[in-house]
PDB file of N, CA and C in Angstrom:
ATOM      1  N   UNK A   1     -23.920 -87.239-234.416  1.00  0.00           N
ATOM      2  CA  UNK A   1     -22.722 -87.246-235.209  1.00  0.00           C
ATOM      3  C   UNK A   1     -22.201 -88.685-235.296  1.00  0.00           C
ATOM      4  N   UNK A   2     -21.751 -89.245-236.615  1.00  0.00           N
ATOM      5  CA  UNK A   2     -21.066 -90.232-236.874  1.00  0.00           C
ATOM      6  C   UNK A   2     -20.214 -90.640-236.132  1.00  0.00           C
ATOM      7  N   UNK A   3     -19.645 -91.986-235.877  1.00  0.00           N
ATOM      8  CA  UNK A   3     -18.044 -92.085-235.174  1.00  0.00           C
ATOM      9  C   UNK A   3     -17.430 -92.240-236.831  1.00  0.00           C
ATOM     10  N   UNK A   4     -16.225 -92.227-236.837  1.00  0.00           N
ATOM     11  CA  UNK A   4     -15.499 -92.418-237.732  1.00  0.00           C
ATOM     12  C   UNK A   4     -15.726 -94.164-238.545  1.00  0.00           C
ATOM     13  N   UNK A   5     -15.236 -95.093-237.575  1.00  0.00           N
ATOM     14  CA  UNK A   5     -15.720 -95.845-238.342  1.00  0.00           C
ATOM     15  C   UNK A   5     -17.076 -96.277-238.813  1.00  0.00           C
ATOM     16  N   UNK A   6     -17.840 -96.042-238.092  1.00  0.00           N
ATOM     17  CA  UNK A   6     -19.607 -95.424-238.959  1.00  0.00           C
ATOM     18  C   UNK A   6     -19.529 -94.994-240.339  1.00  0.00           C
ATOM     19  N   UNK A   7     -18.834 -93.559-239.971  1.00  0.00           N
ATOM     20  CA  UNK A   7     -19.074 -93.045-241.381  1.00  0.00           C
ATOM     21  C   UNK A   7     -18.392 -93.598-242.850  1.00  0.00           C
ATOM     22  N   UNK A   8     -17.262 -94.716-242.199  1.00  0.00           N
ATOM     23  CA  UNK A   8     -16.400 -95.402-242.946  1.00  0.00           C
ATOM     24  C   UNK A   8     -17.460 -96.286-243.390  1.00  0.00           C
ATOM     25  N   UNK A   9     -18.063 -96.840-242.827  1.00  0.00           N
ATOM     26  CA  UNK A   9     -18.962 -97.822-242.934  1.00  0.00           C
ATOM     27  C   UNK A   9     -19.941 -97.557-244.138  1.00  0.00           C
ATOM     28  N   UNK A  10     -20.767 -96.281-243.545  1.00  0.00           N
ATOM     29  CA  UNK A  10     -21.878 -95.857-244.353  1.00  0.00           C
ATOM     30  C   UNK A  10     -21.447 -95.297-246.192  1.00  0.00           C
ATOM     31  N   UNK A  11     -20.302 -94.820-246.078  1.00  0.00           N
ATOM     32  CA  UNK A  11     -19.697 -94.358-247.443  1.00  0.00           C
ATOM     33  C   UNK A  11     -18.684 -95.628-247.905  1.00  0.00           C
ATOM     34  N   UNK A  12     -18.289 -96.476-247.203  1.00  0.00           N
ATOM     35  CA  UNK A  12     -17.941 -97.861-248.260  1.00  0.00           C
ATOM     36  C   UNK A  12     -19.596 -98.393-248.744  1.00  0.00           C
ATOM     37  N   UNK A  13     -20.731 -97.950-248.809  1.00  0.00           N
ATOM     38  CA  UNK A  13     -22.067 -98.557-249.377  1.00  0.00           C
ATOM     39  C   UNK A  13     -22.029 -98.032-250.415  1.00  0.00           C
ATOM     40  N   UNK A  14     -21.730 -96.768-251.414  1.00  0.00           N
ATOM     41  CA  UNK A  14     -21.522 -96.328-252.396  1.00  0.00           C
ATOM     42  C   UNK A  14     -20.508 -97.055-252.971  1.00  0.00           C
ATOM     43  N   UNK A  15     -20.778 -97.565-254.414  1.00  0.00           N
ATOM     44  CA  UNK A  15     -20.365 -98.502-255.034  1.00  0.00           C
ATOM     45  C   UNK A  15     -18.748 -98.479-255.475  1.00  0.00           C
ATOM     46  N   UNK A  16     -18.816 -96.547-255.939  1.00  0.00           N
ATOM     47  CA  UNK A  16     -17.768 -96.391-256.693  1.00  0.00           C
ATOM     48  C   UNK A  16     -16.929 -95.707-255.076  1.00  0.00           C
ATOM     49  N   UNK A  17     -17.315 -95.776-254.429  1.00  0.00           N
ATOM     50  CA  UNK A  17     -16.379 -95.371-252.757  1.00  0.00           C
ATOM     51  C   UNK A  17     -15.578 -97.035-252.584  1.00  0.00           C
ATOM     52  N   UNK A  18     -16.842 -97.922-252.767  1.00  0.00           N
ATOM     53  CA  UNK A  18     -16.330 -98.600-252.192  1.00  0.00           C
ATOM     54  C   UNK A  18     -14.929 -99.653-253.321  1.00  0.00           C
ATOM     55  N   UNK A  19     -15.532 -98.802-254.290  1.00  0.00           N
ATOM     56  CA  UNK A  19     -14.308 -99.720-255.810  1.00  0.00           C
ATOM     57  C   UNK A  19     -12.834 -99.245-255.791  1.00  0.00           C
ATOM     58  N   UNK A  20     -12.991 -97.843-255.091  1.00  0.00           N
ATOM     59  CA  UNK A  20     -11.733 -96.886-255.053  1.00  0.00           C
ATOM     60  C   UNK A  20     -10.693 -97.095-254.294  1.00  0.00           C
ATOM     61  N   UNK A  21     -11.560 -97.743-252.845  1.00  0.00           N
ATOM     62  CA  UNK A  21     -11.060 -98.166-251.528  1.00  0.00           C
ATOM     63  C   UNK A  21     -10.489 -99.342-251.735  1.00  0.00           C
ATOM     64  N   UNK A  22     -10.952-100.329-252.709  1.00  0.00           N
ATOM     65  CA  UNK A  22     -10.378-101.134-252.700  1.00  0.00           C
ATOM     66  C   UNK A  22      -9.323-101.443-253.429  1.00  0.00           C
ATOM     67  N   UNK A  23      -9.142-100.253-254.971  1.00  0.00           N
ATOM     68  CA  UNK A  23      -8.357-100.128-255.375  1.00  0.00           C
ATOM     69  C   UNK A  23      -6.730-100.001-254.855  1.00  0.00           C
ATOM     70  N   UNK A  24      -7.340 -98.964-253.912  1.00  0.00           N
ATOM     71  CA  UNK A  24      -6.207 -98.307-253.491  1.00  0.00           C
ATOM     72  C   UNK A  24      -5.268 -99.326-252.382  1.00  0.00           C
ATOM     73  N   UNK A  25      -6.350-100.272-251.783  1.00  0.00           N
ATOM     74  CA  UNK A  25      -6.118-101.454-250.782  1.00  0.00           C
ATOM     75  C   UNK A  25      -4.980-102.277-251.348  1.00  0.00           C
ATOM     76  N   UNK A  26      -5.464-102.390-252.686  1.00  0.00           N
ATOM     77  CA  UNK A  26      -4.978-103.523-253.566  1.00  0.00           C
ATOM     78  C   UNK A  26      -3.647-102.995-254.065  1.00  0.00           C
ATOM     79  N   UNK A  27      -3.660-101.999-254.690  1.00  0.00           N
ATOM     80  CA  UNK A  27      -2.439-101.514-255.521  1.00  0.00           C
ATOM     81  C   UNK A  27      -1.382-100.552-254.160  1.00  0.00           C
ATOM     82  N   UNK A  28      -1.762 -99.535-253.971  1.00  0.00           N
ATOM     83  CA  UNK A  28      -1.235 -98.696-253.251  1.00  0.00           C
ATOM     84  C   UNK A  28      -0.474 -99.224-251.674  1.00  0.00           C
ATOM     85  N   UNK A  29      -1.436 -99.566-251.251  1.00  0.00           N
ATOM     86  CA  UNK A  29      -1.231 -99.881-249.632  1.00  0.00           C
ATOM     87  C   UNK A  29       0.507-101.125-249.498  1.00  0.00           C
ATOM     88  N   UNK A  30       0.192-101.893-250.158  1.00  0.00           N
ATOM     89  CA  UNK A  30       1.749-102.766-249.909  1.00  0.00           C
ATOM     90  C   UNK A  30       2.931-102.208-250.189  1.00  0.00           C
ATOM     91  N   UNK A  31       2.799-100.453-251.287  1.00  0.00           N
ATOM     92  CA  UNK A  31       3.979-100.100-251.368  1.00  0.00           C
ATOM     93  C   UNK A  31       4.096 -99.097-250.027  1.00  0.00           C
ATOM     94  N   UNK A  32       2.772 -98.591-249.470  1.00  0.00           N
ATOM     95  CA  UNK A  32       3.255 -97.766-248.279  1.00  0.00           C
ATOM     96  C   UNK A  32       3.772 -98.729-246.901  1.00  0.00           C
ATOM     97  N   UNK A  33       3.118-100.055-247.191  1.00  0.00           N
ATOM     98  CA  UNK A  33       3.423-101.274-245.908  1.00  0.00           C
ATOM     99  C   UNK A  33       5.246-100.879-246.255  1.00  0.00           C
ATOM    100  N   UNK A  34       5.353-101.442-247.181  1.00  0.00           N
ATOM    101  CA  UNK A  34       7.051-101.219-247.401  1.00  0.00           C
ATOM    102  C   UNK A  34       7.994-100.284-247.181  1.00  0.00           C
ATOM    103  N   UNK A  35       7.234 -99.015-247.333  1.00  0.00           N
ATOM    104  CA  UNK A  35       8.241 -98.038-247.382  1.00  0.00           C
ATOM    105  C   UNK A  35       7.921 -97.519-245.559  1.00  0.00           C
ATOM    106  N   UNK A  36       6.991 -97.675-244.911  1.00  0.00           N
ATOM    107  CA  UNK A  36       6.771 -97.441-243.436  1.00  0.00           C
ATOM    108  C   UNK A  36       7.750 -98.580-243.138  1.00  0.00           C
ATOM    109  N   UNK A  37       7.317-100.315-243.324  1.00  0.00           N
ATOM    110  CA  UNK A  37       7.977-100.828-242.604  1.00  0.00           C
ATOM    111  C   UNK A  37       9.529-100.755-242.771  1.00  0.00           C
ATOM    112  N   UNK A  38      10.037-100.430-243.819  1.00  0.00           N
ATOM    113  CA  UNK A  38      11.547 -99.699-244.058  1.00  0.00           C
ATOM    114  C   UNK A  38      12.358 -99.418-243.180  1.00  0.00           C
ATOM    115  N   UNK A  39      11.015 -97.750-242.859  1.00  0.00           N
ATOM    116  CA  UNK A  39      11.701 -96.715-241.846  1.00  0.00           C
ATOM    117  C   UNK A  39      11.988 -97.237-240.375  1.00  0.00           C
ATOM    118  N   UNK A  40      10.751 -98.156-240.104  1.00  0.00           N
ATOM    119  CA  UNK A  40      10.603 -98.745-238.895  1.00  0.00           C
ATOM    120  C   UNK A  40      11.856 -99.559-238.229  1.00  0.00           C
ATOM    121  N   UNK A  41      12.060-100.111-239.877  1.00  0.00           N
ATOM    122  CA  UNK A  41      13.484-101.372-239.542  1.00  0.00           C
ATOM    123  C   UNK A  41      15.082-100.474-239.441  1.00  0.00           C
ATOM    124  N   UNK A  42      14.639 -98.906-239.864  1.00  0.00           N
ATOM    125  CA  UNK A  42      16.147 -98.195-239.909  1.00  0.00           C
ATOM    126  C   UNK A  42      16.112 -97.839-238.357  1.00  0.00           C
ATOM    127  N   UNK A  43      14.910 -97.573-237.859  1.00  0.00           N
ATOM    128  CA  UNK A  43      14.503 -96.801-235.893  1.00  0.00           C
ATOM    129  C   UNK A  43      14.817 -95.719-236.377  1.00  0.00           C
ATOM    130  N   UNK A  44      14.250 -95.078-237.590  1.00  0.00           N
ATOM    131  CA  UNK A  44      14.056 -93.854-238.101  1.00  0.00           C
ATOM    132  C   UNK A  44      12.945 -92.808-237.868  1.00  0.00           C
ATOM    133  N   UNK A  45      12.809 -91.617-237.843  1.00  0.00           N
ATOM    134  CA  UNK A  45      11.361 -90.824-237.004  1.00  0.00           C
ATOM    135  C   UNK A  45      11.340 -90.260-238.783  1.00  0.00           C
ATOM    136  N   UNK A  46      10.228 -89.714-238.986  1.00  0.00           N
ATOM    137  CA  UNK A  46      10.160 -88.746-240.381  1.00  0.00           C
ATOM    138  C   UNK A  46      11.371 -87.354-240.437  1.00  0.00           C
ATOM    139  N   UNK A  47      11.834 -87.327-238.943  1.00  0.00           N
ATOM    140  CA  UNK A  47      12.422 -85.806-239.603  1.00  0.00           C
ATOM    141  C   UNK A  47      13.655 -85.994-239.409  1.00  0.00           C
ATOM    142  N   UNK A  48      14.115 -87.476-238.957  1.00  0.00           N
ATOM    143  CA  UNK A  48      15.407 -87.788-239.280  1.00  0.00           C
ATOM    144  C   UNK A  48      15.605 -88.306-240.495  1.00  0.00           C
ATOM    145  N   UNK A  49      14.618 -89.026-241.464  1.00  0.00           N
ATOM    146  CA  UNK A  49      14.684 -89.124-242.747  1.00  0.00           C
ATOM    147  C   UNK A  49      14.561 -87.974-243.318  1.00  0.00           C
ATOM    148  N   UNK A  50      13.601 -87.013-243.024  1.00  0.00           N
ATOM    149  CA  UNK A  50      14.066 -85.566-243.855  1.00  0.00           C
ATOM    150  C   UNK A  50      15.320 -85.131-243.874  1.00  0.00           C
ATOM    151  N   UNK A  51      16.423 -84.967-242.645  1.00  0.00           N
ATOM    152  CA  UNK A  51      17.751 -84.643-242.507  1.00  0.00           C
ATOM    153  C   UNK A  51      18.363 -85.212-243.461  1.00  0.00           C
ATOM    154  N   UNK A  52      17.912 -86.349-243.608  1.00  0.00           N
ATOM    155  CA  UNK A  52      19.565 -86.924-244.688  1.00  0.00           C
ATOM    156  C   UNK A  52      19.029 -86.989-246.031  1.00  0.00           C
ATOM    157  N   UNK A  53      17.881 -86.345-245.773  1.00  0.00           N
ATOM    158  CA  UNK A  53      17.253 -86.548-247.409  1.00  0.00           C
ATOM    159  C   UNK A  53      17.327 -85.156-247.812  1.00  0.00           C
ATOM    160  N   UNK A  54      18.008 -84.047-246.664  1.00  0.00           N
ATOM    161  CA  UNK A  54      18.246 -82.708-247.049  1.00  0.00           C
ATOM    162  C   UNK A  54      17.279 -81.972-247.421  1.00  0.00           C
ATOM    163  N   UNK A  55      16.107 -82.049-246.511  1.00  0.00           N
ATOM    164  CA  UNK A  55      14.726 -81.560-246.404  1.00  0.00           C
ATOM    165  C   UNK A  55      14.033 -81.468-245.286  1.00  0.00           C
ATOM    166  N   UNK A  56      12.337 -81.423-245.049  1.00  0.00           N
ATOM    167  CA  UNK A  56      12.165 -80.844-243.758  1.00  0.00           C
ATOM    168  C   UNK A  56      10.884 -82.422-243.702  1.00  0.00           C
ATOM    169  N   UNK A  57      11.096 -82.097-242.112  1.00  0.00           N
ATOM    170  CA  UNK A  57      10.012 -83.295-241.880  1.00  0.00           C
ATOM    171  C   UNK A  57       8.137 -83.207-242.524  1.00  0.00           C
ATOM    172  N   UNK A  58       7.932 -81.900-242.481  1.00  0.00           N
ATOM    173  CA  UNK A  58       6.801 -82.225-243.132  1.00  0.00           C
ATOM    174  C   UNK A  58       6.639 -82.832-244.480  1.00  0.00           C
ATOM    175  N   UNK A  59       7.623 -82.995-245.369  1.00  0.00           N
ATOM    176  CA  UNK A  59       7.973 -83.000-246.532  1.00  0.00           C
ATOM    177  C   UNK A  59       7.819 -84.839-246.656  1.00  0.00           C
ATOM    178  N   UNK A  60       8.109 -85.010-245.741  1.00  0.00           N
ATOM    179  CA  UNK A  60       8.804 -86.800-245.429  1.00  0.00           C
ATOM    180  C   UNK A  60       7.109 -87.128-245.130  1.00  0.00           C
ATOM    181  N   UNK A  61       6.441 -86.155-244.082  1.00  0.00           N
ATOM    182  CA  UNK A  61       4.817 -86.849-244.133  1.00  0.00           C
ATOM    183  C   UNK A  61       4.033 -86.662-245.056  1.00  0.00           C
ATOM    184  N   UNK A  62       4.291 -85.613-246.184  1.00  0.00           N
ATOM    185  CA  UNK A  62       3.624 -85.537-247.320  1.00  0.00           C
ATOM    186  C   UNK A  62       3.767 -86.449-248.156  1.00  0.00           C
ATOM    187  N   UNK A  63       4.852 -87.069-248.149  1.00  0.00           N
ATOM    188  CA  UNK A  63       5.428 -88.372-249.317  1.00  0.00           C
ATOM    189  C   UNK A  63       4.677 -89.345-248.799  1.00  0.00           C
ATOM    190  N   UNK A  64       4.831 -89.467-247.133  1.00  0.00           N
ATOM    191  CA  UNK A  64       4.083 -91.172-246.935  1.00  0.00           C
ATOM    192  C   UNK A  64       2.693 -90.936-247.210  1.00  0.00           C
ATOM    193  N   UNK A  65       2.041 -89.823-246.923  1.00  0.00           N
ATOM    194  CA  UNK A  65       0.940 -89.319-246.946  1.00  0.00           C
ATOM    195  C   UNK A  65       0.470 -89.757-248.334  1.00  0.00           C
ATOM    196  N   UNK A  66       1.247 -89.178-249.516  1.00  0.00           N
ATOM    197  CA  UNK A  66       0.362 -88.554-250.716  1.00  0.00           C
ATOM    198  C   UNK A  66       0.529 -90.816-250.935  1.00  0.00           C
ATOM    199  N   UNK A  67       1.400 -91.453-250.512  1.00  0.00           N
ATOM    200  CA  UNK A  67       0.805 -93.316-250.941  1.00  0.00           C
ATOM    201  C   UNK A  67      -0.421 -93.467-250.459  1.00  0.00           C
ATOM    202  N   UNK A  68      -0.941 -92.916-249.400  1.00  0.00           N
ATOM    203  CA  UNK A  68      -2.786 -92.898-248.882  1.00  0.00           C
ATOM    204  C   UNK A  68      -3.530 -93.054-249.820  1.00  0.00           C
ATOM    205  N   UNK A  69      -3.546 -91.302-249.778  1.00  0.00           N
ATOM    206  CA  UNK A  69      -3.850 -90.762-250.811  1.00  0.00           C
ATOM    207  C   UNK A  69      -4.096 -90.830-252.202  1.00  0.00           C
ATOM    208  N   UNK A  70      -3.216 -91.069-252.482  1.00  0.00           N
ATOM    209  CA  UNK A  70      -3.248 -90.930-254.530  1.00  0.00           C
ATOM    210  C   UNK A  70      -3.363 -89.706-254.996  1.00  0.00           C
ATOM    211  N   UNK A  71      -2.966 -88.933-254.220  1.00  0.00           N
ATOM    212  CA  UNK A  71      -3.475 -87.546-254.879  1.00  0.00           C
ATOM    213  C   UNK A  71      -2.241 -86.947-255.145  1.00  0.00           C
ATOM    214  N   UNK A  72      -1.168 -87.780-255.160  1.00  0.00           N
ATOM    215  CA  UNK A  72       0.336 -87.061-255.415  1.00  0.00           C
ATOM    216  C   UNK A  72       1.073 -88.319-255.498  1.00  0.00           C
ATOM    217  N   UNK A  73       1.734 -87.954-256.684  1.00  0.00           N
ATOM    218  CA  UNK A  73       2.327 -89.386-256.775  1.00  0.00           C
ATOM    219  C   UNK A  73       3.820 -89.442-256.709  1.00  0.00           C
ATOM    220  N   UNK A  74       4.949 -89.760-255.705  1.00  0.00           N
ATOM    221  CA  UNK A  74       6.209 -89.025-255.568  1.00  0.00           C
ATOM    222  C   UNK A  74       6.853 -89.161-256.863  1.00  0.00           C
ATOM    223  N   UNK A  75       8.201 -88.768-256.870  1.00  0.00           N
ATOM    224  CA  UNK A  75       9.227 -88.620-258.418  1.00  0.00           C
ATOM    225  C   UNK A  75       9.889 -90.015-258.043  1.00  0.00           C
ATOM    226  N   UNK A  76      10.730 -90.709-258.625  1.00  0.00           N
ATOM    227  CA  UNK A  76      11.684 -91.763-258.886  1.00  0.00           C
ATOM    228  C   UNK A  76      12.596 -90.923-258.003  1.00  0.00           C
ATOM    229  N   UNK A  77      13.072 -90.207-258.327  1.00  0.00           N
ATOM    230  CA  UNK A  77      14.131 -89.361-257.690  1.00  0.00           C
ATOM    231  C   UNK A  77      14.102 -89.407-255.517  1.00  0.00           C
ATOM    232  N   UNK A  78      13.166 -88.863-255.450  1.00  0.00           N
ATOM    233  CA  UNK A  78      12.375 -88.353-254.635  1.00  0.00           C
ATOM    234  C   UNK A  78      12.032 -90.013-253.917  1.00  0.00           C
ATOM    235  N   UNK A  79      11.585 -90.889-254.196  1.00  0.00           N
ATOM    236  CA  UNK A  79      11.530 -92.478-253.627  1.00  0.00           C
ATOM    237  C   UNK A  79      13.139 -92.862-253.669  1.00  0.00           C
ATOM    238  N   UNK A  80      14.187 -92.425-254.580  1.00  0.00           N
ATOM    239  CA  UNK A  80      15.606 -93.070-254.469  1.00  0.00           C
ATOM    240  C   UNK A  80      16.039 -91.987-253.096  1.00  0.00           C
ATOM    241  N   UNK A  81      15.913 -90.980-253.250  1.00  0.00           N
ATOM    242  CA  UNK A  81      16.503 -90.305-252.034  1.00  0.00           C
ATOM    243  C   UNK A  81      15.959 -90.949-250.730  1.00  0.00           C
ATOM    244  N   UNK A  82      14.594 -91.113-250.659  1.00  0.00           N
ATOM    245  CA  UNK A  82      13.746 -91.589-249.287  1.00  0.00           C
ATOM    246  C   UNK A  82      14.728 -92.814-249.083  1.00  0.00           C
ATOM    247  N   UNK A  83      14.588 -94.066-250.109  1.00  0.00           N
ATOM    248  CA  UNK A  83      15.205 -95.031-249.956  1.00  0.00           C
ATOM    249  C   UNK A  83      16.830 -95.117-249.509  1.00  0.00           C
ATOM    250  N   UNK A  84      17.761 -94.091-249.596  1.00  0.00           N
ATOM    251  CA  UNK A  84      19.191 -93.758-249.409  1.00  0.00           C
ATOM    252  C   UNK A  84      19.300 -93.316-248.108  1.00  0.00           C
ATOM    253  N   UNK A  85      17.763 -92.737-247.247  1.00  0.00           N
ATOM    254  CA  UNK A  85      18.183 -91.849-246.396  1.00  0.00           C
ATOM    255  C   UNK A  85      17.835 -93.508-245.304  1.00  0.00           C
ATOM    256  N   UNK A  86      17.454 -94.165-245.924  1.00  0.00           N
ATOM    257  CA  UNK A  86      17.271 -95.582-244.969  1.00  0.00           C
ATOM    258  C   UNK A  86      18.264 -96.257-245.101  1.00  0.00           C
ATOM    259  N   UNK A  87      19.136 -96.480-246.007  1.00  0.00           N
ATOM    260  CA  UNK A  87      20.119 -96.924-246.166  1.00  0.00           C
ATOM    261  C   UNK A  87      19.626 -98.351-247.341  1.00  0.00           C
ATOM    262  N   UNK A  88      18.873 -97.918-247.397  1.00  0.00           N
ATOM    263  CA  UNK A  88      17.955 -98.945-248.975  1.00  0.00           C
ATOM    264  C   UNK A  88      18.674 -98.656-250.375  1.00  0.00           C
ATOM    265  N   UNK A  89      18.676 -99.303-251.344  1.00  0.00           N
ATOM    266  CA  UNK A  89      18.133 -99.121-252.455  1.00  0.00           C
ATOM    267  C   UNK A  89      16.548 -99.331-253.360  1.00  0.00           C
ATOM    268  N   UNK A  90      15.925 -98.704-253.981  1.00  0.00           N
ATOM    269  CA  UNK A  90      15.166 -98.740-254.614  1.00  0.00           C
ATOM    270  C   UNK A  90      14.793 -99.454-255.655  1.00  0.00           C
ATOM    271  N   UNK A  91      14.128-100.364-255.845  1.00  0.00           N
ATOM    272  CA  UNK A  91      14.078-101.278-256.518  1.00  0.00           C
ATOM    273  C   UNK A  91      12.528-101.304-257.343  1.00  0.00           C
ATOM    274  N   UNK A  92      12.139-101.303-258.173  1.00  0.00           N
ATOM    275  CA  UNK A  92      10.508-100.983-258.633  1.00  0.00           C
ATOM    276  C   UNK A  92      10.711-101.869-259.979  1.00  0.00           C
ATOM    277  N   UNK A  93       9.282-103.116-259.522  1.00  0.00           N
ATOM    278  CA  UNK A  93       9.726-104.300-260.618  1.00  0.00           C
ATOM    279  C   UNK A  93       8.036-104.278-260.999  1.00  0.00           C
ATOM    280  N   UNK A  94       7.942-104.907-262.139  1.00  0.00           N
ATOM    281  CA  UNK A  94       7.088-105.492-262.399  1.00  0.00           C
ATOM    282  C   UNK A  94       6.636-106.744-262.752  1.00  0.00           C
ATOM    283  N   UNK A  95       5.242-107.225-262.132  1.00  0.00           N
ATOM    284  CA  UNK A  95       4.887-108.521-261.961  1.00  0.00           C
ATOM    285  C   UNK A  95       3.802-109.157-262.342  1.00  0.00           C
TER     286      UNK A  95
END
């Protein structure tokens, strides 16, 4: 059996694995750096951001989750609430 990073290894050799990964490196990953390091800077846990976001903690790991991912992409709404329950505003620019 594989270790994990093995199998990381062996499936970044596929071209379009490895184009996706990097996609996602490139675009995705600095907005989840941001919105983790956020929570980090409030000494916030996920299900105390669910509380004030008037929801449940799994809900709060599905959001950081689905920035992994890509397979869910949160609402404006839904990133302004996350951002309120940190005591942030939301800000989304382009560059």
């Amino acid at each position: 059996m594989l270790t994990h990073d093995e199998l990381v290894k062996k499936m970044l050799e596929d071209p379009e694995v490895r184009a996706e990964y990097e996609r996602i490196e490139r675009e995705e990953m600095p907005m989840l750096d941001a919105i983790l390091q956020a929570r980090r800077e409030a000494g916030l846990t996920q299900a105390q951001v669910a509380e004030r976001m008037g929801t449940k903690a799994p809900a709060v790991a599905r959001l950081e989750n689905s920035l992994i991912t890509g397979k869910h992409s949160p609402s404006i709404s839904t990133l302004k609430k996350y951002a309120a329950a940190l005591g942030k505003k939301l800000e989304i620019r382009f560059s």
